[in-house]
C-alpha atoms as a PDB file:
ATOM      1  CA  UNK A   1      15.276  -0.608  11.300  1.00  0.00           C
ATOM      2  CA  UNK A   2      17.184   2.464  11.040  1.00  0.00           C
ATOM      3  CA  UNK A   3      16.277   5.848  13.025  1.00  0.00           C
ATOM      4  CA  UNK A   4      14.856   8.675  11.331  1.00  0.00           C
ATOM      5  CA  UNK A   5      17.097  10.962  11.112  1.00  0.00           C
ATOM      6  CA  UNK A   6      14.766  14.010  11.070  1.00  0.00           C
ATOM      7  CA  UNK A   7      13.347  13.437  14.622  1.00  0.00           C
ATOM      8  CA  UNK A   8      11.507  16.552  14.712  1.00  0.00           C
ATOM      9  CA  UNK A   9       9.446  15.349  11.267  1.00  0.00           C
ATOM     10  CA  UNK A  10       8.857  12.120  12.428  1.00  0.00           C
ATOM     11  CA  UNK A  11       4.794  11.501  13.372  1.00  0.00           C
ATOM     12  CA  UNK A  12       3.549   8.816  15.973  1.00  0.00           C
ATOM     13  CA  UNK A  13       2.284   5.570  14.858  1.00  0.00           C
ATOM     14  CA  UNK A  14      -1.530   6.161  15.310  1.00  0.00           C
ATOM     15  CA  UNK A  15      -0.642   8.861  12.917  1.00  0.00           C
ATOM     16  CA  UNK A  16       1.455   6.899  10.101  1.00  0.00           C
ATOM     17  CA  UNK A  17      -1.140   4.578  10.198  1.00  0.00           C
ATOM     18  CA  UNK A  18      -3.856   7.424   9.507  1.00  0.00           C
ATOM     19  CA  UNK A  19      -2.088   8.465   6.329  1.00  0.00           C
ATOM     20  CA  UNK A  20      -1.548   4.772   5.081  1.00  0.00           C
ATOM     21  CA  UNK A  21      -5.216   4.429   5.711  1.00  0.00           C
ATOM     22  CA  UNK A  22      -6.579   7.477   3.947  1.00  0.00           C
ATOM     23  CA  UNK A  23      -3.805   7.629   0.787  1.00  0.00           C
ATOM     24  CA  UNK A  24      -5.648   7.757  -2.586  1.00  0.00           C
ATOM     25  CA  UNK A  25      -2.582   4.640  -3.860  1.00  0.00           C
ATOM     26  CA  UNK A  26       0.663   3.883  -2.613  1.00  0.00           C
ATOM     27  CA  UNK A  27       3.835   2.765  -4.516  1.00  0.00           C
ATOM     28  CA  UNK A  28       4.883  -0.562  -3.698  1.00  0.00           C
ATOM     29  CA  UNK A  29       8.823  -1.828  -4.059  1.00  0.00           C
ATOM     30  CA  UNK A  30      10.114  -4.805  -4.840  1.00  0.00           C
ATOM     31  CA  UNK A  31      13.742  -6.486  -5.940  1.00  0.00           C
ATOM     32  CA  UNK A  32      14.053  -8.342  -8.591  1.00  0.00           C
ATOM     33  CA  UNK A  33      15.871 -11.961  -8.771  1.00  0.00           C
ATOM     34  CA  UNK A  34      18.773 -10.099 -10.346  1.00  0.00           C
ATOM     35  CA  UNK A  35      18.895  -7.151  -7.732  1.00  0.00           C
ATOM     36  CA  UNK A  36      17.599  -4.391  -8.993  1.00  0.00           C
ATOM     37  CA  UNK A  37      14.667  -2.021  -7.417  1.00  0.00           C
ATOM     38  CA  UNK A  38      11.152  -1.706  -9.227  1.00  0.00           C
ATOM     39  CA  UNK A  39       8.537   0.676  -7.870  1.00  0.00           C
ATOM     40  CA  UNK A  40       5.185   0.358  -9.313  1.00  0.00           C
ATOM     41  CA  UNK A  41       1.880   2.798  -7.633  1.00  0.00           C
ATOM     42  CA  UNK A  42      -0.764   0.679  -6.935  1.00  0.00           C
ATOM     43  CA  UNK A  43      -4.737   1.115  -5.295  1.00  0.00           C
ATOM     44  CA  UNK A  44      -5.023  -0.308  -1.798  1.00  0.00           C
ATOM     45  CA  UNK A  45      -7.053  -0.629   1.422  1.00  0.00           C
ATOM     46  CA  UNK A  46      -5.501  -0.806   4.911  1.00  0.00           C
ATOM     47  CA  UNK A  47      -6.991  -3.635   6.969  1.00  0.00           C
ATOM     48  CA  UNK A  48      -6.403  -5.421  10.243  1.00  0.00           C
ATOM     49  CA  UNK A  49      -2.760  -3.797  10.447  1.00  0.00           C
ATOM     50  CA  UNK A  50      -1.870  -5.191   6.860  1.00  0.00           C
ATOM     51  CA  UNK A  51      -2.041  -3.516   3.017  1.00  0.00           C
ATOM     52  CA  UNK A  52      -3.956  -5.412   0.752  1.00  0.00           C
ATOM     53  CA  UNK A  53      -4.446  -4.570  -3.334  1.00  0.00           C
ATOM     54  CA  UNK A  54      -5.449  -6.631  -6.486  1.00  0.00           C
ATOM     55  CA  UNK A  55      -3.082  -7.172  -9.677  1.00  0.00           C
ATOM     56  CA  UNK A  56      -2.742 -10.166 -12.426  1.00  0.00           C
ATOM     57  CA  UNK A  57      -1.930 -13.275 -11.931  1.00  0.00           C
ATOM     58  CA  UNK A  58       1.352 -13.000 -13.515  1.00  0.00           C
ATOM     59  CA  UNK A  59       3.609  -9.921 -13.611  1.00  0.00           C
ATOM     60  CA  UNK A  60       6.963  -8.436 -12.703  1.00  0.00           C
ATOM     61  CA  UNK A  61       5.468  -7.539  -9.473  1.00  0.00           C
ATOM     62  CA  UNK A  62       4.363 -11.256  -8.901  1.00  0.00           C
ATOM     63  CA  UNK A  63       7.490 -12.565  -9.838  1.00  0.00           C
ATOM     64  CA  UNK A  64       9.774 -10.375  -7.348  1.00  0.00           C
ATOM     65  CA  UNK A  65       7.422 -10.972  -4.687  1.00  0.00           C
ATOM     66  CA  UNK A  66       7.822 -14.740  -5.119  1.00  0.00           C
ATOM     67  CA  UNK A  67      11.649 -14.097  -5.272  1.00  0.00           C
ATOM     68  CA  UNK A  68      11.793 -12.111  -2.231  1.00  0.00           C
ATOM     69  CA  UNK A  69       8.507 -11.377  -0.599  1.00  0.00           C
ATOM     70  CA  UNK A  70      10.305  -8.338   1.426  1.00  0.00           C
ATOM     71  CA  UNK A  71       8.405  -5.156   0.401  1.00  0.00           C
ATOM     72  CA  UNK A  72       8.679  -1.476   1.417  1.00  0.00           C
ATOM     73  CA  UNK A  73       5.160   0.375   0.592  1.00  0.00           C
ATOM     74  CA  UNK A  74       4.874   4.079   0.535  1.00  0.00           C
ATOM     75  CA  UNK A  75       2.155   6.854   1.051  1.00  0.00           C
ATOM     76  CA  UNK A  76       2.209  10.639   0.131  1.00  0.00           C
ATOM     77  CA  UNK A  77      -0.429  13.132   1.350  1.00  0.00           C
ATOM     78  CA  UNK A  78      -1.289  16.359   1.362  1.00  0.00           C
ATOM     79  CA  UNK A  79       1.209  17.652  -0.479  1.00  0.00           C
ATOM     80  CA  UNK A  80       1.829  21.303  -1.135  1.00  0.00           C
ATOM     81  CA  UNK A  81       4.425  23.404  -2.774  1.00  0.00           C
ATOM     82  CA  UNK A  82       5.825  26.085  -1.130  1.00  0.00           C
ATOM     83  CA  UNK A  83       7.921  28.531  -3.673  1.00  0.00           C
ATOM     84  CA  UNK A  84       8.559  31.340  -1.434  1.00  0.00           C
ATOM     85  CA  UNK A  85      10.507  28.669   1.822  1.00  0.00           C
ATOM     86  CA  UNK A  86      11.570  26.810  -1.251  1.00  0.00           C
ATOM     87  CA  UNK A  87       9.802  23.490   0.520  1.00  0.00           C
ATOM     88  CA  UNK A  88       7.239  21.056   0.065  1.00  0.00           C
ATOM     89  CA  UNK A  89       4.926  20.235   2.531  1.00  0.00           C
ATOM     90  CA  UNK A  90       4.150  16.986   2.878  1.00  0.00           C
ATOM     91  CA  UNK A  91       2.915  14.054   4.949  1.00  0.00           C
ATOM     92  CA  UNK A  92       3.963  10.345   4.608  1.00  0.00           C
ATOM     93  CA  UNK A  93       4.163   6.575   5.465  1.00  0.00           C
ATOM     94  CA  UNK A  94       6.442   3.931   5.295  1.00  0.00           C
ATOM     95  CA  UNK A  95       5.988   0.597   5.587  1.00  0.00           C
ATOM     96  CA  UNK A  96       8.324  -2.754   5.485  1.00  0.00           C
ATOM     97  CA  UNK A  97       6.551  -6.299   5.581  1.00  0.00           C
ATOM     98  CA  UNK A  98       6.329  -9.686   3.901  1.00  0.00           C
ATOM     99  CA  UNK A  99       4.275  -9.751   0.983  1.00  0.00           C
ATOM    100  CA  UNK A 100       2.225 -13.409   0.408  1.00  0.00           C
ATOM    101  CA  UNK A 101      -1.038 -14.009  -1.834  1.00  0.00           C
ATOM    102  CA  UNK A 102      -3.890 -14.408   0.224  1.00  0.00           C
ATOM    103  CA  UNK A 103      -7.259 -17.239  -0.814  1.00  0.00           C
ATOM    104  CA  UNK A 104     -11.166 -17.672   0.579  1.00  0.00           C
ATOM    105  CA  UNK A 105     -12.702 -15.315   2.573  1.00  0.00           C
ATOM    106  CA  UNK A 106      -9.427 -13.047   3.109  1.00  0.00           C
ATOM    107  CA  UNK A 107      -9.398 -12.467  -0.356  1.00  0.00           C
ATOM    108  CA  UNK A 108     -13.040 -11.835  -0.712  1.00  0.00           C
ATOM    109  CA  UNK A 109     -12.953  -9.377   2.087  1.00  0.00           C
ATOM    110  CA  UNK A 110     -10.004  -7.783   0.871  1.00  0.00           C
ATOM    111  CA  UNK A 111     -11.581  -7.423  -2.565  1.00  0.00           C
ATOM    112  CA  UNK A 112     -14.863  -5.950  -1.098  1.00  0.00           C
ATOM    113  CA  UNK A 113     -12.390  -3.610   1.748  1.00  0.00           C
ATOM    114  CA  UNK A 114     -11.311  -2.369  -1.504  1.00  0.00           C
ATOM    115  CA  UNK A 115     -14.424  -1.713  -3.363  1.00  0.00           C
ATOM    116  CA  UNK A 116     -16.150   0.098  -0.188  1.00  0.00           C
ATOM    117  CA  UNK A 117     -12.845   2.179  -0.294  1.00  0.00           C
ATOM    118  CA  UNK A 118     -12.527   3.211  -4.298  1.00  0.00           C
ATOM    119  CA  UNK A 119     -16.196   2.366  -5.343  1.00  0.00           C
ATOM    120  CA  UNK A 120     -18.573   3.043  -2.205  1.00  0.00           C
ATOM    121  CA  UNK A 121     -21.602   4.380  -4.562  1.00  0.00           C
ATOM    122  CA  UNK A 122     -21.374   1.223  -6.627  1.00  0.00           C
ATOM    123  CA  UNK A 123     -21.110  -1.656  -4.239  1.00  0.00           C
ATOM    124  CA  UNK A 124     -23.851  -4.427  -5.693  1.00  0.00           C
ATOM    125  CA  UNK A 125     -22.243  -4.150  -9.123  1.00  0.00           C
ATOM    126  CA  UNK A 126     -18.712  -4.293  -7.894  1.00  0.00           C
ATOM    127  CA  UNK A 127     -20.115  -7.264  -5.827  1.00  0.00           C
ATOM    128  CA  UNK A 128     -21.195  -8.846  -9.676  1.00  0.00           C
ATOM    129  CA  UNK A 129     -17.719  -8.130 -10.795  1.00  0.00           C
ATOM    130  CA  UNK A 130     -15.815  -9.764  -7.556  1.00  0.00           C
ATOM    131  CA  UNK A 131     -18.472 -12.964  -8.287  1.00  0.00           C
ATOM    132  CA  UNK A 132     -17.311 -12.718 -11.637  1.00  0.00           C
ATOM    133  CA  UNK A 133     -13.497 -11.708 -11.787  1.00  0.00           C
ATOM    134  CA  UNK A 134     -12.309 -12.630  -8.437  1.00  0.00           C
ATOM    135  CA  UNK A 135     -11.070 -16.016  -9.332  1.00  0.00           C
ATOM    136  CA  UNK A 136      -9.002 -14.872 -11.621  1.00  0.00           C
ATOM    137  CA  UNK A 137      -7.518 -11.624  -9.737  1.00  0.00           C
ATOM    138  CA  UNK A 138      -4.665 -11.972  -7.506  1.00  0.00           C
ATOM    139  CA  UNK A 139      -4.958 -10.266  -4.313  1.00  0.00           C
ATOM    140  CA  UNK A 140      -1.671  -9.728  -2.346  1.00  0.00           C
ATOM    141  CA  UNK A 141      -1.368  -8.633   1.615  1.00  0.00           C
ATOM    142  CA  UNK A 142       1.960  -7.005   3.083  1.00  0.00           C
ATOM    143  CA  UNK A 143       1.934  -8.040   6.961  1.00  0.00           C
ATOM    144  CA  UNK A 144       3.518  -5.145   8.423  1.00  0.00           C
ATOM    145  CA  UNK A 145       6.501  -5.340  10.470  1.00  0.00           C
ATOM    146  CA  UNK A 146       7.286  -1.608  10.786  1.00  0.00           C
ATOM    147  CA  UNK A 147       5.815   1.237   9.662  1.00  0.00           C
ATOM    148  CA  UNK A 148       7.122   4.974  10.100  1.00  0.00           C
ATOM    149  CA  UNK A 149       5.401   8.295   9.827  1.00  0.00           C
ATOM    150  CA  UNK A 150       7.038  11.782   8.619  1.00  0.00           C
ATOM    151  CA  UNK A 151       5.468  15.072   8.058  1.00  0.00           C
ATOM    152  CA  UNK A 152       6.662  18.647   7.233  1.00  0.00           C
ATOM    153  CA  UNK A 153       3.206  21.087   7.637  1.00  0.00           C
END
């Protein structure tokens, strides 16, 4: 991994992992069999030191993740815009892993991690709709192998 080159912006691990765990989404990036880049935001709970969310089956996402299940993941928070200092103040995290599709009771506890997280007043019917859907859902983890925190307030 390369060193941040910002030193004085860069935030302890307890803290990166703070931001990853309280981010409203998080943009996910892949590469493509043919090299390039794709970005795509997506919802997400942080769990057990790994980033789990839900998507299709099938899917450009899928497909570069099968090609080359390398990911970076990203987190913005707290942004503000400053006019006057001509900044932005900000708060982030950045994680690299391997990206795999996980089955049985990791996936149902993933799915449910993500309903307490996005749908906490509606648990029993997201609980039908897991019964229902979650066969059909694909639910993907990113085992982190580094993650980096960086923060201008």
């Amino acid at each position: 991994m390369k060193t941040m080159r910002r030193k004085d912006r860069e935030t302890p691990r307890l803290e990166a992992e703070a931001i990853l765990a309280a981010g409203a989404y998080g943009v996910l990036s892949t590469v493509g069999e043919d090299g390039q880049p794709y970005g795509v935001p997506v919802s997400y709970t942080y769990k057990n030191n790994c980033i789990y969310f839900h998507c299709a089956a099938v899917g450009h996402k899928i497909e570069n993740i099968q090609n080359n299940p390398r990911v970076s993941f990203c987190v913005v928070g707290n942004t503000r815009v400053m006019p006057a200092e001509r900044t932005v103040k900000y708060e982030s995290a950045i994680v690299f892993g391997v990206a795999s599709a996980v089955q049985g009771p990791e996936k149902d506890d993933a799915l449910l991690a993500l309903l307490k997280k996005y749908s906490a007043e509606h648990i029993e019917e997201g609980k039908t709709v897991i019964s229902e859907k979650g066969k059909t859902t694909t639910v993907i983890k990113i085992e982190i192998n580094h993650i980096s925190g960086k923060a201008q307030r």
